[in-house]
Structure formats: structure tokens, C-alpha cells
PDB file of N, CA and C in Angstrom:
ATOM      1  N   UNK A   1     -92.071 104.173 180.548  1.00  0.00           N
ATOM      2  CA  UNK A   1     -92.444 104.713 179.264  1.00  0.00           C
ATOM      3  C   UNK A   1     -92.469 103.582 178.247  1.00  0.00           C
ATOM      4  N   UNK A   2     -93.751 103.040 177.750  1.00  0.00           N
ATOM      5  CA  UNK A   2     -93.564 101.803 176.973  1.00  0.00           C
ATOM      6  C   UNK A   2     -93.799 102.911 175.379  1.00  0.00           C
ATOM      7  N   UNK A   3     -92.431 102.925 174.427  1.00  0.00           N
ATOM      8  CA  UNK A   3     -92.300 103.913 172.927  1.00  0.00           C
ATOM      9  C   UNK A   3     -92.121 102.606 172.252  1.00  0.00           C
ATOM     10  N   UNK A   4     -93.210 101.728 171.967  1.00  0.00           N
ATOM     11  CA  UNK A   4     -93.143 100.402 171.007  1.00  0.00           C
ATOM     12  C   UNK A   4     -92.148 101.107 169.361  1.00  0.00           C
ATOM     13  N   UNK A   5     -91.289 100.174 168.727  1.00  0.00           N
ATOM     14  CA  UNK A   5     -90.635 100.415 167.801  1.00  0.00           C
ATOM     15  C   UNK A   5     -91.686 100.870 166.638  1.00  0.00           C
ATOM     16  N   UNK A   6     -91.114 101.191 165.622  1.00  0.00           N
ATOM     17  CA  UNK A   6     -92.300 101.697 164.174  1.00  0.00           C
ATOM     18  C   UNK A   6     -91.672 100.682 163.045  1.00  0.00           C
ATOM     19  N   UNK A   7     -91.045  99.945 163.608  1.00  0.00           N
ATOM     20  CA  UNK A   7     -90.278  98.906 162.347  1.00  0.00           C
ATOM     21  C   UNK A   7     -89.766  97.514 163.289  1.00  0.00           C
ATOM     22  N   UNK A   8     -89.724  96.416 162.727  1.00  0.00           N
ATOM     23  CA  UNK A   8     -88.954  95.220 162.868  1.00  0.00           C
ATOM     24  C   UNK A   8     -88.184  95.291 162.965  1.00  0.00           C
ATOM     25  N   UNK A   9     -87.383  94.685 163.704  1.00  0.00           N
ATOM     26  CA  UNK A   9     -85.567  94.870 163.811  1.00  0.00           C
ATOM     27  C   UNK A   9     -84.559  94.874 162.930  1.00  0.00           C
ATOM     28  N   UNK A  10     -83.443  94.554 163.129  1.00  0.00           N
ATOM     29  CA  UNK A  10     -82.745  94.717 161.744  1.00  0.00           C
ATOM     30  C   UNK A  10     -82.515  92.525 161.504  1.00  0.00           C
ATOM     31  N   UNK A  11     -82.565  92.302 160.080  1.00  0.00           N
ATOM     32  CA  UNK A  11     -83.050  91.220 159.805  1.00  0.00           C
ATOM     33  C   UNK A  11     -82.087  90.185 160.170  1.00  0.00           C
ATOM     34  N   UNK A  12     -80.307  90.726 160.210  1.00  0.00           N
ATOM     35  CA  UNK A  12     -79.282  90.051 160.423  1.00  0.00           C
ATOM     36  C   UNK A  12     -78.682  90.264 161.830  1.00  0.00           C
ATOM     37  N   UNK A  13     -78.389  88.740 162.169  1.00  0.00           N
ATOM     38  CA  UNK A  13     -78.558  88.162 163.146  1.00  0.00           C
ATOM     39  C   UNK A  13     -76.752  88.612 163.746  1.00  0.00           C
ATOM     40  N   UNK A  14     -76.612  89.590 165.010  1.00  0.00           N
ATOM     41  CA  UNK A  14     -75.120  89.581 165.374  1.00  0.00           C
ATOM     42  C   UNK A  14     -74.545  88.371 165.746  1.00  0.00           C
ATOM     43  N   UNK A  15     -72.995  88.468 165.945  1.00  0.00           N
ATOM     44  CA  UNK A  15     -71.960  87.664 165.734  1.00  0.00           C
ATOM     45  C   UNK A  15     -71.930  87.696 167.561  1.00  0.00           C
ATOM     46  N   UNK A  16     -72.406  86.511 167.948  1.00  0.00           N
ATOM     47  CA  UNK A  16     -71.783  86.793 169.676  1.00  0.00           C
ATOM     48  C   UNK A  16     -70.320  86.991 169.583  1.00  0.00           C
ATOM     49  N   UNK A  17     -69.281  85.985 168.600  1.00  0.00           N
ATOM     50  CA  UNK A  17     -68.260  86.135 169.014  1.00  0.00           C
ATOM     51  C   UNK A  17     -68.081  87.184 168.764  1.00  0.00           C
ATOM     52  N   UNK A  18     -68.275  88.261 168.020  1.00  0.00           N
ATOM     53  CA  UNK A  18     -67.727  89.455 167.343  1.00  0.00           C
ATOM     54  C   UNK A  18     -68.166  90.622 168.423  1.00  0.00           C
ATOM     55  N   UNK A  19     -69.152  90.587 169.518  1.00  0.00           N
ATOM     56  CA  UNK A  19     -69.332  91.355 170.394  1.00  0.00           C
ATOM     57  C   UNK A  19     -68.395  91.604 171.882  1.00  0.00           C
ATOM     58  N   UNK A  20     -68.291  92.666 171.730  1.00  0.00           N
ATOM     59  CA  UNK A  20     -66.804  92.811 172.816  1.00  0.00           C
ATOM     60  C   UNK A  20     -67.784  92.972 174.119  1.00  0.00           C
ATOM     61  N   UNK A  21     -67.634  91.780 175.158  1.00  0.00           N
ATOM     62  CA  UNK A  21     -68.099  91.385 176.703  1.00  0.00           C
ATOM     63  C   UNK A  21     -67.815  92.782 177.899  1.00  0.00           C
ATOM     64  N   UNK A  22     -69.172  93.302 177.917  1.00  0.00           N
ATOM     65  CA  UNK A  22     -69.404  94.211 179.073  1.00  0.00           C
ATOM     66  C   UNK A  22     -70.154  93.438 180.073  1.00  0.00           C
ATOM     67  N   UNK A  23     -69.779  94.039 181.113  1.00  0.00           N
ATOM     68  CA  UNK A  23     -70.775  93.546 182.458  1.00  0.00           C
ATOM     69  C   UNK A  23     -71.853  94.033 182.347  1.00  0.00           C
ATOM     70  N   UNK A  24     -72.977  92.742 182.702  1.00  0.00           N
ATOM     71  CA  UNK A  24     -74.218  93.686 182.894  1.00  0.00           C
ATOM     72  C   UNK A  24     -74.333  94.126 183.350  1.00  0.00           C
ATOM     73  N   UNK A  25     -75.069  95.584 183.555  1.00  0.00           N
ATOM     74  CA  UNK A  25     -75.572  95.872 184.665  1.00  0.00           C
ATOM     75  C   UNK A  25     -76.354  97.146 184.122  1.00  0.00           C
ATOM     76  N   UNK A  26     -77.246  97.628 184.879  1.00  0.00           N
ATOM     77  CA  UNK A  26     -77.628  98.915 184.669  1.00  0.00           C
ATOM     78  C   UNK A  26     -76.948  99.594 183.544  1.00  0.00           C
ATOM     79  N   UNK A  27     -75.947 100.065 184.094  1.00  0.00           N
ATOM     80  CA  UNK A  27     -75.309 101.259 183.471  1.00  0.00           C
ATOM     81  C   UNK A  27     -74.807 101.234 182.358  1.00  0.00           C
ATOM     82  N   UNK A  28     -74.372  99.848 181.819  1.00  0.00           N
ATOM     83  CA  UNK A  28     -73.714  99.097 180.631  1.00  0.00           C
ATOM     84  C   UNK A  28     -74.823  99.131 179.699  1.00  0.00           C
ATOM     85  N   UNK A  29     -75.680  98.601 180.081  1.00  0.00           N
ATOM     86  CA  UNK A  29     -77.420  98.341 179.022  1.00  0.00           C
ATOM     87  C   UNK A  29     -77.927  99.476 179.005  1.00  0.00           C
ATOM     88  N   UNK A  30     -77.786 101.033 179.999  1.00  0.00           N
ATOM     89  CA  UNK A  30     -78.621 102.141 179.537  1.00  0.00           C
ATOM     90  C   UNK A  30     -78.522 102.968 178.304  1.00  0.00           C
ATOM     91  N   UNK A  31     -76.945 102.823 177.739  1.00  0.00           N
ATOM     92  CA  UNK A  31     -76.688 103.482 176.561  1.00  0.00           C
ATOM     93  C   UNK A  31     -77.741 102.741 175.297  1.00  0.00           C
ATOM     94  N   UNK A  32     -78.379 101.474 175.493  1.00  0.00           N
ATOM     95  CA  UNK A  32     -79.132 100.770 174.582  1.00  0.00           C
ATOM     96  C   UNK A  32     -80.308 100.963 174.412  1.00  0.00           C
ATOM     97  N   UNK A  33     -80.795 102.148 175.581  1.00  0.00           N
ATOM     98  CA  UNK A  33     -82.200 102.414 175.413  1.00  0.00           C
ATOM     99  C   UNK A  33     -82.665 102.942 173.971  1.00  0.00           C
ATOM    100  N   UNK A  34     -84.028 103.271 174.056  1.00  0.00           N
ATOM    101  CA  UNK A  34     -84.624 102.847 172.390  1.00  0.00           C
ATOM    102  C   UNK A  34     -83.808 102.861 171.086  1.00  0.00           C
ATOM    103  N   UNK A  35     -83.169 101.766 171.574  1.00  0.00           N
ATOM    104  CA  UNK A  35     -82.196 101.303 170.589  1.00  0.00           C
ATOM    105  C   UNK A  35     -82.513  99.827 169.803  1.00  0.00           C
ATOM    106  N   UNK A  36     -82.394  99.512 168.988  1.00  0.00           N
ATOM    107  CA  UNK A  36     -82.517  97.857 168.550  1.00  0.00           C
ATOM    108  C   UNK A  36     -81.497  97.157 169.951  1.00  0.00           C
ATOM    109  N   UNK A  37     -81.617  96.170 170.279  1.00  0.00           N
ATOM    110  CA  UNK A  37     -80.844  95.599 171.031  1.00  0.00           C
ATOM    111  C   UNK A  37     -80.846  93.687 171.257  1.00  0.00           C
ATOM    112  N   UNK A  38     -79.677  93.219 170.512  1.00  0.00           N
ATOM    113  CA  UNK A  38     -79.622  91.874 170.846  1.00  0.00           C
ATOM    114  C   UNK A  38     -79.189  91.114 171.909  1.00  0.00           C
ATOM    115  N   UNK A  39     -80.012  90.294 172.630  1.00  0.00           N
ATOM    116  CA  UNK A  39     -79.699  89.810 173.791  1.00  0.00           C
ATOM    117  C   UNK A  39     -79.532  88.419 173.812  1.00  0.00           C
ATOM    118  N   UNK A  40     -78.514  87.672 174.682  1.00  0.00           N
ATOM    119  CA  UNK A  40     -78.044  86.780 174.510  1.00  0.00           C
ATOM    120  C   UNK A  40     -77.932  85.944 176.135  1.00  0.00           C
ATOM    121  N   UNK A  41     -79.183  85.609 176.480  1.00  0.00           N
ATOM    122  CA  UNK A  41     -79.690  84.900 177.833  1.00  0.00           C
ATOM    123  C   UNK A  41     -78.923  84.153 178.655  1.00  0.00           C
ATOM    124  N   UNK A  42     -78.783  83.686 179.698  1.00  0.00           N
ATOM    125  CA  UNK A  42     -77.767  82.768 180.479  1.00  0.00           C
ATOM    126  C   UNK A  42     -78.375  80.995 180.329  1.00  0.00           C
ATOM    127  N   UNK A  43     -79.531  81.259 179.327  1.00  0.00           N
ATOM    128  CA  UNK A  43     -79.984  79.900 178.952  1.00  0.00           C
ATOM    129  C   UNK A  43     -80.377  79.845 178.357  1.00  0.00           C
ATOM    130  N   UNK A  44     -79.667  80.053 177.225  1.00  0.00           N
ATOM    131  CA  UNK A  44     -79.619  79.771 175.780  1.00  0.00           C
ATOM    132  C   UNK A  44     -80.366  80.550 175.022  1.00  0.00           C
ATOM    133  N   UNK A  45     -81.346  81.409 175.363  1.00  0.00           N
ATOM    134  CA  UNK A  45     -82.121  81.764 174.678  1.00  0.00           C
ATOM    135  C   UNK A  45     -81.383  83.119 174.265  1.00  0.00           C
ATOM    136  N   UNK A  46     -81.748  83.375 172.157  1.00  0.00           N
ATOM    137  CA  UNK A  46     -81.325  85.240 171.919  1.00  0.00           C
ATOM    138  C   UNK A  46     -82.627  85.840 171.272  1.00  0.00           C
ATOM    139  N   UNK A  47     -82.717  86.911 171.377  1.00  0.00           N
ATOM    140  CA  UNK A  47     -83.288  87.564 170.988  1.00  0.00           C
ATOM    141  C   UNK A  47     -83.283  89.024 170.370  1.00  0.00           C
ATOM    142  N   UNK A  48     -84.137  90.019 169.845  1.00  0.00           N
ATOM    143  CA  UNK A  48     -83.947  91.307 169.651  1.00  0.00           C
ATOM    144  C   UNK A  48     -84.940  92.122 170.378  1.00  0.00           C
ATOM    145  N   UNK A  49     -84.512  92.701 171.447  1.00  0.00           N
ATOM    146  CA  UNK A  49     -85.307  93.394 172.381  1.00  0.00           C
ATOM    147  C   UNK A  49     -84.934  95.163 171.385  1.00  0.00           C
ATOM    148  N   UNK A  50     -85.984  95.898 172.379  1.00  0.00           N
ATOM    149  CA  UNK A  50     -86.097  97.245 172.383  1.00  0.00           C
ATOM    150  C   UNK A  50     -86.410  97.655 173.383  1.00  0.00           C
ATOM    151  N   UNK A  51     -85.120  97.823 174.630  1.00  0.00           N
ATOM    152  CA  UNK A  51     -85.232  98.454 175.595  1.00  0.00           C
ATOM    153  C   UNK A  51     -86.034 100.021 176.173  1.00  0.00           C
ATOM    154  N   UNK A  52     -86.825 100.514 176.736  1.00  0.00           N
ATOM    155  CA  UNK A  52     -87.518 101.607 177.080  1.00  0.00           C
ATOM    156  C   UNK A  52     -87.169 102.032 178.393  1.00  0.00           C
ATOM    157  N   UNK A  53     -86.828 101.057 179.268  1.00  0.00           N
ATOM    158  CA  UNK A  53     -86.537 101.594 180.938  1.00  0.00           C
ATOM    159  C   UNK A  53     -85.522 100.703 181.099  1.00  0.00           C
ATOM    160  N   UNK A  54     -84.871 100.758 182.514  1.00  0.00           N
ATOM    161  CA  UNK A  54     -83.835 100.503 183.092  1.00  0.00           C
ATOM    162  C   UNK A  54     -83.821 100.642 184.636  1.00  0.00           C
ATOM    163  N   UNK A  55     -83.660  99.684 185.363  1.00  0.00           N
ATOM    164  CA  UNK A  55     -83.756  99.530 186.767  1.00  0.00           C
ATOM    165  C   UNK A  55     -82.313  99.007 187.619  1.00  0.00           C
ATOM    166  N   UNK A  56     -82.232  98.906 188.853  1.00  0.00           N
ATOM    167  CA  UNK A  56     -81.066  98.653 189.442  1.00  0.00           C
ATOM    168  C   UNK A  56     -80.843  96.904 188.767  1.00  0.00           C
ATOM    169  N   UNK A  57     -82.392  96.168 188.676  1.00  0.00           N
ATOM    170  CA  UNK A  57     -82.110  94.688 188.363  1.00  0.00           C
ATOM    171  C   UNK A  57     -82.817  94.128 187.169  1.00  0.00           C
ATOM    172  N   UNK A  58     -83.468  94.911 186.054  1.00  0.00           N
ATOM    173  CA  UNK A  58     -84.041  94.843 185.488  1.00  0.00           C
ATOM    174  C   UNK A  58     -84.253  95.791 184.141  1.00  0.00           C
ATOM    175  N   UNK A  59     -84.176  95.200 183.019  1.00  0.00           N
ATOM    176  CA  UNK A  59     -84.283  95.905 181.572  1.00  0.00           C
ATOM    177  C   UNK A  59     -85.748  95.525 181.125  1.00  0.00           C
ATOM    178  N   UNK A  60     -86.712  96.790 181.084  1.00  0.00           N
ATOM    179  CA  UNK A  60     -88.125  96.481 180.708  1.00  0.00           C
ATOM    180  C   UNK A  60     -87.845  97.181 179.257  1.00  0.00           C
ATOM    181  N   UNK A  61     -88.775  96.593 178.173  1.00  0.00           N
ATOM    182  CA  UNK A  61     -88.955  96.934 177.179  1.00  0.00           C
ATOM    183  C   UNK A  61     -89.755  96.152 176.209  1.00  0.00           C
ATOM    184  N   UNK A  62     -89.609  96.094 174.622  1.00  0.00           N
ATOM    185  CA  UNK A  62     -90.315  94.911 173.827  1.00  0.00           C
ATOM    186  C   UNK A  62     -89.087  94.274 173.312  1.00  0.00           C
ATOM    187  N   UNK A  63     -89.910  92.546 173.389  1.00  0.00           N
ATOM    188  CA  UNK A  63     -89.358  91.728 172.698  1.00  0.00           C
ATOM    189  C   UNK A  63     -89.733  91.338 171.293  1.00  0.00           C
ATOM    190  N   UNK A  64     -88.971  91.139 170.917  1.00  0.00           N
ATOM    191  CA  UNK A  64     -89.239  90.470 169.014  1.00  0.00           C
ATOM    192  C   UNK A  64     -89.462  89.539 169.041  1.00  0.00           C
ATOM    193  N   UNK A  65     -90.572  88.668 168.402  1.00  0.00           N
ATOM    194  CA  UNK A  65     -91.327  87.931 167.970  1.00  0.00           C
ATOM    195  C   UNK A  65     -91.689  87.466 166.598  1.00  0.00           C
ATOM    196  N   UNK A  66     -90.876  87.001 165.732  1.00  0.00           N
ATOM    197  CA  UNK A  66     -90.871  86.874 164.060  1.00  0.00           C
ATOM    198  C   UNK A  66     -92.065  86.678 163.989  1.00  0.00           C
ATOM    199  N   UNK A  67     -93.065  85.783 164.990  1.00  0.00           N
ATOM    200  CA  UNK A  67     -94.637  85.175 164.114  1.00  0.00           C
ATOM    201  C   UNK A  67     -95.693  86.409 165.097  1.00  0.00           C
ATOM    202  N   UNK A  68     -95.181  86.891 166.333  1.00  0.00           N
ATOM    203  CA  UNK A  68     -95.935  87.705 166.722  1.00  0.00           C
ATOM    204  C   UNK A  68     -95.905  89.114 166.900  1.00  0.00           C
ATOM    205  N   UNK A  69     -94.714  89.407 166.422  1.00  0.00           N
ATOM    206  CA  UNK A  69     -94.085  91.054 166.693  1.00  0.00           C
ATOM    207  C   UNK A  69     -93.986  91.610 167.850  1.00  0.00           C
ATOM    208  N   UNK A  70     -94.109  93.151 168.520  1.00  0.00           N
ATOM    209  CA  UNK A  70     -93.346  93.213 169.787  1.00  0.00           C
ATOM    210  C   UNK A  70     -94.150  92.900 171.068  1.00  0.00           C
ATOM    211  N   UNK A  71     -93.889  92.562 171.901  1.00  0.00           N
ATOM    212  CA  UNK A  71     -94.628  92.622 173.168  1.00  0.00           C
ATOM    213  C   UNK A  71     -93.933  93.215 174.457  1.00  0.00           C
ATOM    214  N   UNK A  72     -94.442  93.658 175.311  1.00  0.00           N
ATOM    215  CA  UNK A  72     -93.803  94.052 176.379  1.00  0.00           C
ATOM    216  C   UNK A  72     -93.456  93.583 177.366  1.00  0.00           C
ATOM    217  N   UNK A  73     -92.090  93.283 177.872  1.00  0.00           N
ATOM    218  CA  UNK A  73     -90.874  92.128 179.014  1.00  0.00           C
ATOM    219  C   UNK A  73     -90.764  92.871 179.795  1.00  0.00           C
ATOM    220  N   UNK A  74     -90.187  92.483 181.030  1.00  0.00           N
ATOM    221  CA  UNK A  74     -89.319  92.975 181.880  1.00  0.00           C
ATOM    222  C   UNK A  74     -88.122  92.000 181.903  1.00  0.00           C
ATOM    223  N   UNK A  75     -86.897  92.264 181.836  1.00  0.00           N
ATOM    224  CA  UNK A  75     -85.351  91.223 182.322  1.00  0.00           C
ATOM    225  C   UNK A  75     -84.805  91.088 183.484  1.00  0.00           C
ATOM    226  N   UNK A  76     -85.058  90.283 183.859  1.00  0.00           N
ATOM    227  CA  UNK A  76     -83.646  90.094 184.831  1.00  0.00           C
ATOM    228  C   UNK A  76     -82.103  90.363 184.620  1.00  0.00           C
ATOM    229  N   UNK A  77     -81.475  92.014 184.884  1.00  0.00           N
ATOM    230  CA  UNK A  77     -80.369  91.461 184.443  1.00  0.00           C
ATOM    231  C   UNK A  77     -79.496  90.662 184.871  1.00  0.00           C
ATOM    232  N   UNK A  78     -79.291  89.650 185.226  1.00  0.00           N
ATOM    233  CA  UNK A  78     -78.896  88.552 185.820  1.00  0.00           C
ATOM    234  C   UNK A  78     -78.706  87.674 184.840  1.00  0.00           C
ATOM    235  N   UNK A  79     -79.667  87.705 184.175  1.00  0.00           N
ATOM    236  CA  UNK A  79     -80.159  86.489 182.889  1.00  0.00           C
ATOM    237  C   UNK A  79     -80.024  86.661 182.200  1.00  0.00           C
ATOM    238  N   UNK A  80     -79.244  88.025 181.741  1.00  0.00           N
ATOM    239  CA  UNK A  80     -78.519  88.469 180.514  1.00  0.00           C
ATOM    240  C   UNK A  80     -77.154  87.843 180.394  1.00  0.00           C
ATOM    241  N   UNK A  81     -76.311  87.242 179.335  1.00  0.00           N
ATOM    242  CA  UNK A  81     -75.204  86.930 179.013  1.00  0.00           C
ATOM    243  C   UNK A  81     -73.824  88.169 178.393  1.00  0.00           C
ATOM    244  N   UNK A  82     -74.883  88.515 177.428  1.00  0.00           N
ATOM    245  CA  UNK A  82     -74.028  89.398 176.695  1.00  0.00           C
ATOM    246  C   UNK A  82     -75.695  90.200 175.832  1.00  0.00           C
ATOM    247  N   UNK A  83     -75.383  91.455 175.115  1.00  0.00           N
ATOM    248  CA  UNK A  83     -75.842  92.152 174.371  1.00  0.00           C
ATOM    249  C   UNK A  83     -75.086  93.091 173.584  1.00  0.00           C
ATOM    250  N   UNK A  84     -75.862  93.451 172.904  1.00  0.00           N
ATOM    251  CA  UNK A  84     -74.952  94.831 171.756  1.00  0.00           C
ATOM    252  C   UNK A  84     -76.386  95.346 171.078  1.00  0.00           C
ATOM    253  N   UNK A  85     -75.883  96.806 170.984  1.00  0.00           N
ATOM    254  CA  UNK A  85     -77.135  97.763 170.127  1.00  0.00           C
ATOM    255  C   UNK A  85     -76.680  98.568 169.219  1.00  0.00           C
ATOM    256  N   UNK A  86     -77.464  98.595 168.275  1.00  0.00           N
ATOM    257  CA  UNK A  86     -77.389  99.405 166.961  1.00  0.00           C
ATOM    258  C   UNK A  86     -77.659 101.253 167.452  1.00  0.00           C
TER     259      UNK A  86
END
């Protein structure tokens, strides 16, 4: 189900340290579905996704793009570090 957001994310940027460390996995990231959601990569890279689906290895949804706005990902969750959702 790709439900693209109707707004930009929220403008301020979370606190990794301030986010309390769940395991990824499926079940941890499904409560985040169409939710704002900040993600925090196993190489370096963060971002503000908007999760739509959820797989045994994989979080599909849109990514945020300040110069291009959303587009549609699939994740490895593997390659997730940490996240948190509004």
C-alpha cells in the first residue's frame, strides 16, 4: 500500500541519544507504520522515512528528501541502527 504523506515531516531533527534502543526487527518498526519516522542507518546515514509496509526483512515506504520530497524505498532491516516515531 504506497499512502504518500500530505505534509513534510516534522522540521526538528530527534536526539539519537535521547531515543531509548529497540531491536530491529519487524515487530519493533510495525507500531511506526504511517507514522513520521526517523531512521538512523548502520552507515551513517539519517533520515525521515514514512513507513507503509513491513516485511520479515524489510521496511518499504517514503523517504524525505529536503530538495526532492518523498519517494518510495524499501529497507533492509539490517541497516537500520536505531529509529523512533511520532
Amino acid at each position: 500500500m504506497r499512502v504518500m504523506p500530505r505534509s513534510a515531516p516534522p522540521s526538528d531533527i530527534p536526539q539519537r541519544s535521547q531515543v531509548q534502543q529497540f531491536r530491529v526487527d519487524q515487530y519493533s518498526i510495525r507500531h511506526c507504520l504511517f507514522r513520521f519516522t526517523y531512521v538512523w542507518m548502520t552507515n551513517g546515514h539519517e533520515f525521515w522515512m514514512f513507513p507503509t509496509n513491513v516485511s520479515n526483512t524489510t521496511v518499504m515506504g517514503f523517504r524525505w528528501n529536503w530538495r526532492f520530497g518523498w519517494s518510495f524505498t524499501g529497507i533492509s532491516l539490517r541497516n537500520i541502527a536505531a529509529f523512533t516515531c511520532r
